[in-house]
N, C-alpha and C. Protein backbone atom coordinates (compact mmCIF):
# COMPACT_ATOMS: atom_id res chain seq x y z
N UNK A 1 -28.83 22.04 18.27
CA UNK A 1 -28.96 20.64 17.91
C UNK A 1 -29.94 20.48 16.75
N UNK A 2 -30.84 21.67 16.44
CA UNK A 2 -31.79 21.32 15.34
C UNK A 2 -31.16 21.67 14.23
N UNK A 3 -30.30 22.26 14.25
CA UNK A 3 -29.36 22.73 12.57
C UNK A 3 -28.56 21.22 12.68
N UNK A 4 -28.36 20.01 13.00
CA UNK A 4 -27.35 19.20 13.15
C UNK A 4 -28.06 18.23 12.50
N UNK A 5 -27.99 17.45 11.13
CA UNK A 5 -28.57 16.62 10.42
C UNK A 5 -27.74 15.17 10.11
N UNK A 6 -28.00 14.60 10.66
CA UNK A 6 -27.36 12.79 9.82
C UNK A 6 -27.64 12.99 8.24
N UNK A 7 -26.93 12.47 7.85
CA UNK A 7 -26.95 12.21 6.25
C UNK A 7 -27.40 11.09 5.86
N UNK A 8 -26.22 10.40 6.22
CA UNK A 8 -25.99 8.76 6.23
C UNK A 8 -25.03 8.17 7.13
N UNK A 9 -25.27 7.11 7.96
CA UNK A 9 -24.81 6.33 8.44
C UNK A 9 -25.15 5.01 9.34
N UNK A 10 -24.08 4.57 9.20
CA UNK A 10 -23.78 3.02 9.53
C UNK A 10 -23.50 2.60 10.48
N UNK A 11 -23.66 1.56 11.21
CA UNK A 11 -22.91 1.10 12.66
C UNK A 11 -21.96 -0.03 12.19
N UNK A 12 -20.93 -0.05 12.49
CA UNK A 12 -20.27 -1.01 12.00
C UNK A 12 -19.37 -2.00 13.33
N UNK A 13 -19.29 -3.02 12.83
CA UNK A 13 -18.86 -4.10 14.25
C UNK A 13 -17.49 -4.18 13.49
N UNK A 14 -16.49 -3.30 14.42
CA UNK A 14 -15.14 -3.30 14.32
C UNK A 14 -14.07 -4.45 14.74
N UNK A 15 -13.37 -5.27 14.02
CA UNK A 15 -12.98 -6.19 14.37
C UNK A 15 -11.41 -5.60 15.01
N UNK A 16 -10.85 -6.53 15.93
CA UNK A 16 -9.66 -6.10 16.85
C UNK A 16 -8.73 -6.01 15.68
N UNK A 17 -7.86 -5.14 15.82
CA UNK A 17 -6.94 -5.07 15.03
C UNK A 17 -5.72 -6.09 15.25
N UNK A 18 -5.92 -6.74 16.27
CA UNK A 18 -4.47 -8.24 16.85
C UNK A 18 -5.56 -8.96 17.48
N UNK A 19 -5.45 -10.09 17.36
CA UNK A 19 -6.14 -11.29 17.89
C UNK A 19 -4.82 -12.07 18.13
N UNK A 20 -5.30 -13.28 18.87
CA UNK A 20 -4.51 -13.92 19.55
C UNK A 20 -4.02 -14.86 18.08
N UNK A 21 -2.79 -15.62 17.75
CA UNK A 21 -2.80 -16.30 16.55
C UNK A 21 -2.93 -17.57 17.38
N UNK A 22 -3.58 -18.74 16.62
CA UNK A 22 -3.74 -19.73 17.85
C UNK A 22 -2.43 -20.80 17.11
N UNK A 23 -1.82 -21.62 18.19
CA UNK A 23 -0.56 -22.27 17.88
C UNK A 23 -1.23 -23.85 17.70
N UNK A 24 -0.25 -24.71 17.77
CA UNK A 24 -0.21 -26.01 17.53
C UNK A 24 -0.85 -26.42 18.82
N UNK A 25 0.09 -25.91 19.73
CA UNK A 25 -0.62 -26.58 20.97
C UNK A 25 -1.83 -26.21 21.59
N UNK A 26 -2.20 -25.21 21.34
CA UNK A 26 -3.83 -24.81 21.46
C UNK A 26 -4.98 -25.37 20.44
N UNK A 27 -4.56 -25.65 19.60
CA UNK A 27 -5.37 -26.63 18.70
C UNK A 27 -5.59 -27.81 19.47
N UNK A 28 -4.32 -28.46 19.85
CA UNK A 28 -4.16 -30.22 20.06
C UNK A 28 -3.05 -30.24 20.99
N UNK A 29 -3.65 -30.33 22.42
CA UNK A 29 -2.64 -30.23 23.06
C UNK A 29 -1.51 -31.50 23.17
N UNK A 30 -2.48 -32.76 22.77
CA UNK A 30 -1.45 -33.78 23.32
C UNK A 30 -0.19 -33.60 22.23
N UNK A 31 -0.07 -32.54 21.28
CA UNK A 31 0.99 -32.73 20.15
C UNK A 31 1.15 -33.51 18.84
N UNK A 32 -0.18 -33.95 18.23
CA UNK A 32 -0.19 -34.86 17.38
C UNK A 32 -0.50 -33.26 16.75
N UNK A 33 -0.18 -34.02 15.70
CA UNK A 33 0.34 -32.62 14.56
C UNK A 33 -1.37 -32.36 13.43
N UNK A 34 -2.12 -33.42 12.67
CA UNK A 34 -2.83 -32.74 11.84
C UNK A 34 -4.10 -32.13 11.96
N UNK A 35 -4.65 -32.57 13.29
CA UNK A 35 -5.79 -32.58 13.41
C UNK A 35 -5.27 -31.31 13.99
N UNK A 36 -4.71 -30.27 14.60
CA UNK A 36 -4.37 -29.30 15.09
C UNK A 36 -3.63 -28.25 13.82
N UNK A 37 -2.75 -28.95 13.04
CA UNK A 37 -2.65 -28.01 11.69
C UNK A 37 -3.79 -27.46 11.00
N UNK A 38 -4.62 -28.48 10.59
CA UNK A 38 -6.07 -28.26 9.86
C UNK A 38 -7.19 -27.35 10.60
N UNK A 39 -7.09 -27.30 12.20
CA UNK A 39 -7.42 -26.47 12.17
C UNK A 39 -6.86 -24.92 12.57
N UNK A 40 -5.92 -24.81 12.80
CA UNK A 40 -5.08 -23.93 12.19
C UNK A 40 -5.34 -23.09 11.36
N UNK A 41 -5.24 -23.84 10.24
CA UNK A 41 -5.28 -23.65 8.50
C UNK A 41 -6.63 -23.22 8.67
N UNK A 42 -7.56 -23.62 8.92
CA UNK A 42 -9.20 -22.75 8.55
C UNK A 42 -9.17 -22.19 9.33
N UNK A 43 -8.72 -22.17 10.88
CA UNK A 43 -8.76 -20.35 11.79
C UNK A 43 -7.92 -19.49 11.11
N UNK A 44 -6.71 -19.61 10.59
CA UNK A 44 -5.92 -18.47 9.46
C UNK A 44 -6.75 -18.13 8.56
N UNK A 45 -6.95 -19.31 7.59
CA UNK A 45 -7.93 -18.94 6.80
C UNK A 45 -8.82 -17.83 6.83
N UNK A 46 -9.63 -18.31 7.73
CA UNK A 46 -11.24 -17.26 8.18
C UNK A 46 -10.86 -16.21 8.61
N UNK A 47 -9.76 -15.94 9.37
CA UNK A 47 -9.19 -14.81 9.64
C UNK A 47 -8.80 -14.22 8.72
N UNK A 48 -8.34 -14.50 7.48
CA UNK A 48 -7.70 -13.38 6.60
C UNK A 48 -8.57 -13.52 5.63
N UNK A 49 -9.74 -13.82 5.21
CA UNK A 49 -11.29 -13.64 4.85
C UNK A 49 -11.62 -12.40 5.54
N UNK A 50 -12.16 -12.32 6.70
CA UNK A 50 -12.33 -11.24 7.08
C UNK A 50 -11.83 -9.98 7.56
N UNK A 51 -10.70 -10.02 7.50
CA UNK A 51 -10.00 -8.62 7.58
C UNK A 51 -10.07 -8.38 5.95
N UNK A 52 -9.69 -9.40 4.73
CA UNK A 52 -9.92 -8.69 3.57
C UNK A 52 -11.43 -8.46 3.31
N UNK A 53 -12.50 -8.93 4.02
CA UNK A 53 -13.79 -8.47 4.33
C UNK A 53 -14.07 -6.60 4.96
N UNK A 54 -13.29 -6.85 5.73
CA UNK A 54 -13.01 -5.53 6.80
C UNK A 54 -11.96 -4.22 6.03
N UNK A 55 -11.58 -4.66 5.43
CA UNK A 55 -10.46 -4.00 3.85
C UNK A 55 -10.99 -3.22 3.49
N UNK A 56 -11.96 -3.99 2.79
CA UNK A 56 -12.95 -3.38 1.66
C UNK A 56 -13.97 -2.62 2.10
N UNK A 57 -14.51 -3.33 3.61
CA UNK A 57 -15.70 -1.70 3.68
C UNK A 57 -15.08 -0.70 4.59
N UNK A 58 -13.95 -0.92 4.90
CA UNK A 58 -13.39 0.21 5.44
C UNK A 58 -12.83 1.25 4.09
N UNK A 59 -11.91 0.89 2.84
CA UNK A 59 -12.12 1.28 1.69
C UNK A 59 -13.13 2.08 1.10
N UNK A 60 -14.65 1.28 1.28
CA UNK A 60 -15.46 2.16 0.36
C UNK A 60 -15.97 3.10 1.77
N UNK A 61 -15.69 3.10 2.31
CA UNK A 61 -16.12 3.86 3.33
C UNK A 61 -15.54 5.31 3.75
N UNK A 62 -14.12 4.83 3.40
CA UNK A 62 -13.33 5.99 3.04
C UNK A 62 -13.44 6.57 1.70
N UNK A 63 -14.11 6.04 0.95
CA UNK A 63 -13.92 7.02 -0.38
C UNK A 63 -15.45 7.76 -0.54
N UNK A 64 -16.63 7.54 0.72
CA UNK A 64 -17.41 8.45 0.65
C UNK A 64 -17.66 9.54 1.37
N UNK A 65 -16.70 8.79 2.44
CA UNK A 65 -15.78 10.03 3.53
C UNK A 65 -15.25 11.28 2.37
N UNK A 66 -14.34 10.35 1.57
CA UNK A 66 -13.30 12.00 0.52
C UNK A 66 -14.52 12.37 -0.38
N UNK A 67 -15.22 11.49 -0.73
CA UNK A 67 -16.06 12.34 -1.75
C UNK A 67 -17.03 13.92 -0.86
N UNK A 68 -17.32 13.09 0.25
CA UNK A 68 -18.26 14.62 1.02
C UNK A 68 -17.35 15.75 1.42
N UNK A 69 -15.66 15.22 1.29
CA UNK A 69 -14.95 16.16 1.82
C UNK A 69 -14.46 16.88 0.57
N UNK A 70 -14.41 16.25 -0.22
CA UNK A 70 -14.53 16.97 -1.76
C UNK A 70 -15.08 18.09 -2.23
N UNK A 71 -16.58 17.54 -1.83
CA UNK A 71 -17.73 18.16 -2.67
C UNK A 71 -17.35 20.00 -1.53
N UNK A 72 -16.96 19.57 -0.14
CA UNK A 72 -17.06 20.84 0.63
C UNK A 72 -15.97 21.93 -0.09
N UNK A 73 -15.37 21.55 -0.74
CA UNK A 73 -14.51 22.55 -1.54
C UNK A 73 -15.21 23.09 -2.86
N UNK A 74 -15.78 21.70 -3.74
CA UNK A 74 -15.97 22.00 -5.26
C UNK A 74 -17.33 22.85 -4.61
N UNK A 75 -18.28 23.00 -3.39
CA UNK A 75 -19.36 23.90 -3.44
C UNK A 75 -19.07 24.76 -2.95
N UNK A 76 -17.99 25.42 -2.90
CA UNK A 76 -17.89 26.61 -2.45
C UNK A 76 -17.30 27.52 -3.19
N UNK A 77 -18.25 28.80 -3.49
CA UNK A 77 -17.69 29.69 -4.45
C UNK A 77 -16.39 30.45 -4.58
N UNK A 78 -15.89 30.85 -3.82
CA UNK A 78 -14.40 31.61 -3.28
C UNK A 78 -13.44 30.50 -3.96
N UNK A 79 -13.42 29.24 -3.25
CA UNK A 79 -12.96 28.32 -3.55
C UNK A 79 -12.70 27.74 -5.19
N UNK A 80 -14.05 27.98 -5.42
CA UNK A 80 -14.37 27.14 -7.16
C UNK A 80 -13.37 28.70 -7.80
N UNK A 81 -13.74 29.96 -7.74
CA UNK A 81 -12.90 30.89 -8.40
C UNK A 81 -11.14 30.84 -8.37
N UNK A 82 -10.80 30.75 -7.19
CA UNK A 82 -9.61 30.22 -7.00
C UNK A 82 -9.03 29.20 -7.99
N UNK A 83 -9.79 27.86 -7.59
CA UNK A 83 -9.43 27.56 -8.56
C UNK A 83 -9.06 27.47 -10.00
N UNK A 84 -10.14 27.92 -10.51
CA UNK A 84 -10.05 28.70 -11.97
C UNK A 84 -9.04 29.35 -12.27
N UNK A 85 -8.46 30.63 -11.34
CA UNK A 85 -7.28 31.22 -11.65
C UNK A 85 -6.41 30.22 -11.40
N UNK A 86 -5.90 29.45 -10.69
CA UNK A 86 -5.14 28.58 -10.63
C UNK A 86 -4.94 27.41 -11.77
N UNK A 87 -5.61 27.07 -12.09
CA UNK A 87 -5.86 26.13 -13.43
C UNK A 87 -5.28 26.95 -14.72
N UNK A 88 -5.85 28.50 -14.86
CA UNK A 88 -5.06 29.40 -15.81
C UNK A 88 -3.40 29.61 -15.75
N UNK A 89 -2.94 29.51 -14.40
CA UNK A 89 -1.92 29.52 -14.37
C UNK A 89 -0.95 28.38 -14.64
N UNK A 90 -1.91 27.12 -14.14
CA UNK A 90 -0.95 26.04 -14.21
C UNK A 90 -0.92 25.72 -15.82
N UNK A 91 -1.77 26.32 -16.78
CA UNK A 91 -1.74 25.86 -18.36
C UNK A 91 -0.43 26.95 -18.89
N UNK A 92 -0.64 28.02 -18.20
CA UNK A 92 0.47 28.97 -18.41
C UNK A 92 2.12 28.37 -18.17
N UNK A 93 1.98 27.41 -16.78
CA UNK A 93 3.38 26.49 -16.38
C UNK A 93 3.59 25.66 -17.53
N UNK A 94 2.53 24.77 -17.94
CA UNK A 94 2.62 23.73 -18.48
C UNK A 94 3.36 23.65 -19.80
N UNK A 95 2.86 24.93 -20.65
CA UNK A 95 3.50 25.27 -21.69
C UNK A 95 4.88 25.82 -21.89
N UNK A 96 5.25 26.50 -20.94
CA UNK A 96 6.79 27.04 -20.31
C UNK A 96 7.45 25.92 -20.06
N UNK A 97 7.44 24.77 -19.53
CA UNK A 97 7.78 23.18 -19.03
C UNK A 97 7.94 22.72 -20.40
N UNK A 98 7.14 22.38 -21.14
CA UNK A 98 7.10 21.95 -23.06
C UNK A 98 7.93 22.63 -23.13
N UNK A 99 8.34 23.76 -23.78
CA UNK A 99 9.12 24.43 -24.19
C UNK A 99 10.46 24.51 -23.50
N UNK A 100 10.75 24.08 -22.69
CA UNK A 100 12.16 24.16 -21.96
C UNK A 100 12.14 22.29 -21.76
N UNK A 101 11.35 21.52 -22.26
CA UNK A 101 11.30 19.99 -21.96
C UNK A 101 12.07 19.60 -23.64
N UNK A 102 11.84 19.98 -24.91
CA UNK A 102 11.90 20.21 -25.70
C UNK A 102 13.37 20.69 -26.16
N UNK A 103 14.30 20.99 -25.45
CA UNK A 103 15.83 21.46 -25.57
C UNK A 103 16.37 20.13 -25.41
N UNK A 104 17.22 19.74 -26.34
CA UNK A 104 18.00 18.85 -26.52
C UNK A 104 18.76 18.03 -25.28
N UNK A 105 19.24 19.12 -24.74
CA UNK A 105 20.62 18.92 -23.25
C UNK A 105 19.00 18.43 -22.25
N UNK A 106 18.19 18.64 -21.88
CA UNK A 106 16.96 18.71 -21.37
C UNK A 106 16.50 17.35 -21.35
N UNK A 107 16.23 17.05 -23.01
CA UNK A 107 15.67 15.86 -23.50
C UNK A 107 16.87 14.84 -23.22
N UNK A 108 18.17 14.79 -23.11
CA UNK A 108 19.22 14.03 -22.63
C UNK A 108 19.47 13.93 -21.64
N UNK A 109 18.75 14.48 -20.16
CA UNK A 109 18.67 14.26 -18.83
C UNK A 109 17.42 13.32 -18.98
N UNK A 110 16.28 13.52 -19.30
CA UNK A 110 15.32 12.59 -18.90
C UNK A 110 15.75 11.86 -19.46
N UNK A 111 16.30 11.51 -20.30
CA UNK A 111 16.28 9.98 -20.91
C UNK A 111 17.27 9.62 -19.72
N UNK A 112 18.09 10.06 -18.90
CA UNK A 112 19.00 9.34 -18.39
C UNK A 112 18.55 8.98 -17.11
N UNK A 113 17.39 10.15 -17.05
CA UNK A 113 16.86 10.08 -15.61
C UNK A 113 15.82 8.45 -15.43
N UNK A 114 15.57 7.92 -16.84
CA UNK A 114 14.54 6.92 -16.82
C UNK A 114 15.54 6.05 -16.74
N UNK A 115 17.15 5.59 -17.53
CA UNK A 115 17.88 4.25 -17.15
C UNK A 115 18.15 4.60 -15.86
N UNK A 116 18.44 5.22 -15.62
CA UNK A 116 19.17 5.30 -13.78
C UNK A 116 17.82 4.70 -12.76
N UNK A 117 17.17 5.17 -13.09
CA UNK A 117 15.56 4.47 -12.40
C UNK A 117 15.72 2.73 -12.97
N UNK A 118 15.83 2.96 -13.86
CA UNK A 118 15.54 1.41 -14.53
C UNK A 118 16.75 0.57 -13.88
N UNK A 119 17.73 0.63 -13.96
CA UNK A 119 18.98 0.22 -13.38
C UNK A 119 19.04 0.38 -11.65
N UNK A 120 17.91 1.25 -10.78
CA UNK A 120 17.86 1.14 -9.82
C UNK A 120 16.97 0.01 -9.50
N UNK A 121 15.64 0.00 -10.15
CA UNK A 121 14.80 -1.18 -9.78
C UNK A 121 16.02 -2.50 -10.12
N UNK A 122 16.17 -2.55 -11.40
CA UNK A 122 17.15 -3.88 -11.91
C UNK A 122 17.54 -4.29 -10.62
N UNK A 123 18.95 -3.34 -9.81
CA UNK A 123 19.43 -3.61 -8.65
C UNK A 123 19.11 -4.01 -7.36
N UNK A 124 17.73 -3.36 -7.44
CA UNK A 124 17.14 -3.71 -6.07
C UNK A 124 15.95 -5.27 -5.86
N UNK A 125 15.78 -5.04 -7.66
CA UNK A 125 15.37 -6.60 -7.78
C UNK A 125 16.33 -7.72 -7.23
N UNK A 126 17.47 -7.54 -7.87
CA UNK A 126 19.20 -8.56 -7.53
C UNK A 126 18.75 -8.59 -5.99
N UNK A 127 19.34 -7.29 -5.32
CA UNK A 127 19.29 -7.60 -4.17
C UNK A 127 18.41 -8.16 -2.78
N UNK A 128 16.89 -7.94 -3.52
CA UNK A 128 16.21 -9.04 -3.07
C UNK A 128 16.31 -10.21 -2.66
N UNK A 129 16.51 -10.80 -4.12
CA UNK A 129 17.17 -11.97 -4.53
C UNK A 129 18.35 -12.40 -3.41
N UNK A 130 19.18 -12.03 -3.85
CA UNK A 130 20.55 -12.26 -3.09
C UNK A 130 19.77 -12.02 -1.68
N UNK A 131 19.46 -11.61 -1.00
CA UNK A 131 18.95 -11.26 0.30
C UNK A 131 18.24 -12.37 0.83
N UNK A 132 17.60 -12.89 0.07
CA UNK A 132 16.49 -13.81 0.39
C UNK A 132 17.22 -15.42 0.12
N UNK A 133 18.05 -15.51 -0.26
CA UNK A 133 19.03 -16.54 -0.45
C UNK A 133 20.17 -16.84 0.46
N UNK A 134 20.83 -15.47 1.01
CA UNK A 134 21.34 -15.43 1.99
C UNK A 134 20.87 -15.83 3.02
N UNK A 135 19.74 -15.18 3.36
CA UNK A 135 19.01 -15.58 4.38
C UNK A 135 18.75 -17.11 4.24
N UNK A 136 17.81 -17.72 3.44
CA UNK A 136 18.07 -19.43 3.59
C UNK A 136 19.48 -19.96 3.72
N UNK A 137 20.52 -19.28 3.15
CA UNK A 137 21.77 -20.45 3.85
C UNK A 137 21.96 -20.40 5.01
N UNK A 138 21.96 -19.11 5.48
CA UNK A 138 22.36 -18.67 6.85
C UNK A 138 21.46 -18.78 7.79
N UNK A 139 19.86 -18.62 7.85
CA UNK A 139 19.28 -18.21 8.58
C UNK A 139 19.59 -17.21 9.54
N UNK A 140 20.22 -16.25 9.23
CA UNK A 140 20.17 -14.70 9.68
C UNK A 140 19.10 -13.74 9.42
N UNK A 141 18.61 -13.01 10.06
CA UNK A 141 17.98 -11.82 9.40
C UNK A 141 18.27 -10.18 9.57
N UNK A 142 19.87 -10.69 9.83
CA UNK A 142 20.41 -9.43 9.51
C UNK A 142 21.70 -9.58 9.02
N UNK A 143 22.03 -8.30 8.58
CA UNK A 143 23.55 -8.02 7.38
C UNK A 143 24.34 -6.97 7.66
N UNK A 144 25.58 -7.61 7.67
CA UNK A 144 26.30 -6.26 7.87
C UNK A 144 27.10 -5.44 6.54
N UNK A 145 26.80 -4.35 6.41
CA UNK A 145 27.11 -3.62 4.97
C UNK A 145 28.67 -3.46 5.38
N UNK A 146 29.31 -2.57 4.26
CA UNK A 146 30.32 -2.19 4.11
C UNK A 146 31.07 -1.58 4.79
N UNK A 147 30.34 -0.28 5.55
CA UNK A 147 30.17 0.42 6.30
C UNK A 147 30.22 -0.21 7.88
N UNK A 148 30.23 -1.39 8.08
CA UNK A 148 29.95 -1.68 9.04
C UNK A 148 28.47 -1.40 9.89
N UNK A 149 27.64 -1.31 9.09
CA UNK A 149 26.31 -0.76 9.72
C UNK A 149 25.40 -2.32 9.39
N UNK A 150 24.77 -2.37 10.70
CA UNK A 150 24.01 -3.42 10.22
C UNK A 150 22.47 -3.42 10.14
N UNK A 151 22.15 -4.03 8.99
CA UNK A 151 21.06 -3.90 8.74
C UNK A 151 19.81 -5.09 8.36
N UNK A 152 18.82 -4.69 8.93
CA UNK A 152 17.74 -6.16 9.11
C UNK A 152 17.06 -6.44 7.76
N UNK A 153 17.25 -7.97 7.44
CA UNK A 153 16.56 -8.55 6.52
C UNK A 153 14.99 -8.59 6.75
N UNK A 154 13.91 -7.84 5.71
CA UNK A 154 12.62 -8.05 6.03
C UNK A 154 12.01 -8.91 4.64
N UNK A 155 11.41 -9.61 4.86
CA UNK A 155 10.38 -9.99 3.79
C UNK A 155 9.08 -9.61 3.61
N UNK A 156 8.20 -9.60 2.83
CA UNK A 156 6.86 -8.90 2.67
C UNK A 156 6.05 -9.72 1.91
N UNK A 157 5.06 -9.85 2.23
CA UNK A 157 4.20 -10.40 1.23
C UNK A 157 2.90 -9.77 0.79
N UNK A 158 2.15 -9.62 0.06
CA UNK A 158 1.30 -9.07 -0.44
C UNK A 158 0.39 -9.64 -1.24
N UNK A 159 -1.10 -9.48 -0.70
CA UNK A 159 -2.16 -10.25 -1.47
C UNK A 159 -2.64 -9.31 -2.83
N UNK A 160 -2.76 -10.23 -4.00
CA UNK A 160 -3.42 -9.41 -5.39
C UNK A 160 -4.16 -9.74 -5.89
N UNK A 161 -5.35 -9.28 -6.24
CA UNK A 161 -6.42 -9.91 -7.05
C UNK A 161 -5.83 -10.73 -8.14
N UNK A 162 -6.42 -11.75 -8.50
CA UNK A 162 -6.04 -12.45 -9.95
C UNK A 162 -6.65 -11.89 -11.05
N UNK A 163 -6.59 -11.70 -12.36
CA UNK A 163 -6.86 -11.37 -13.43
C UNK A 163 -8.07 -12.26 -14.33
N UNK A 164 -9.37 -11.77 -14.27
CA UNK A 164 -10.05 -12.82 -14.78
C UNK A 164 -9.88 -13.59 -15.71
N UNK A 165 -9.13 -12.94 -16.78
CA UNK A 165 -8.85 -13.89 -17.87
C UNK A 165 -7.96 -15.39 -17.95
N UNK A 166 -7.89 -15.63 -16.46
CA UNK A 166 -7.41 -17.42 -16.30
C UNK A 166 -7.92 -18.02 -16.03
């Protein structure tokens, strides 16, 4: 136990990963609608404050986790040599790759390999679209393909920082 040293650390108050979502009628039971929306709206609110609170130091928390798990490779000598030969070799790949990237028939696959990508997003943009349209006429959230296989409509949403410059 005397070779066993703390470095650094933290106690951290872990929030539940599911909480209860609270409804209309737990707000306001008799059923009048705003005074039970509103608060609603600031228990959602505060709730997704702090999980993107809980985001972020779980985030930097993990990246000092990889950095110490890092450093246990870059300090170790066997290791650091290894690498070295390995790095010689991969400049040795790299240049063999140029040189066979560089052939005409070669250079006329990637280019085709980038519209076929491009024309896949294009498509899967459409079908979003169309998906999400379907779904409002119909209110379905599922589809049946061609194949007869059916398959579930999901939607996603995703929070993004804004860009300071607005």
């Amino acid at each position: 136990m005397d070779d066993e040293k703390v470095l650094d650390a933290e106690v951290v108050d872990e929030a539940p990963l599911s909480q209860d979502f609270p409804t209309l009628d737990d707000a306001n039971p008799d059923g009048s609608g705003t005074v039970g929306e509103a608060a609603i709206l600031i228990n959602l609110s505060e709730m997704i404050k702090n999980y993107i609170q809980s985001i972020d130091k779980i985030r930097i928390e993990k990246k000092k986790i990889q950095e110490m798990f890092e450093d246990s490779f870059v300090n170790n000598p066997v290791y650091r040599e290894n690498a070295e030969k390995a790095k010689e070799a991969m400049k040795v790949k790299a240049t063999t790759r140029q040189q066979i990237a560089s052939q005409p028939s070669v250079i006329a696959l990637g280019q085709k390999i980038k519209d076929t990508g491009r024309d896949l997003r294009e498509r899967q943009i459409a079908l979003s679209d169309y998906l999400l349209e379907y779904q409002r006429l119909t209110g379905a959230n599922e589809f049946e393909d061609a194949e007869g296989q059916i398959r579930e409509i999901i939607n996603s949403a995703k929070l993004i920082k804004r860009s300071a410059k607005k």
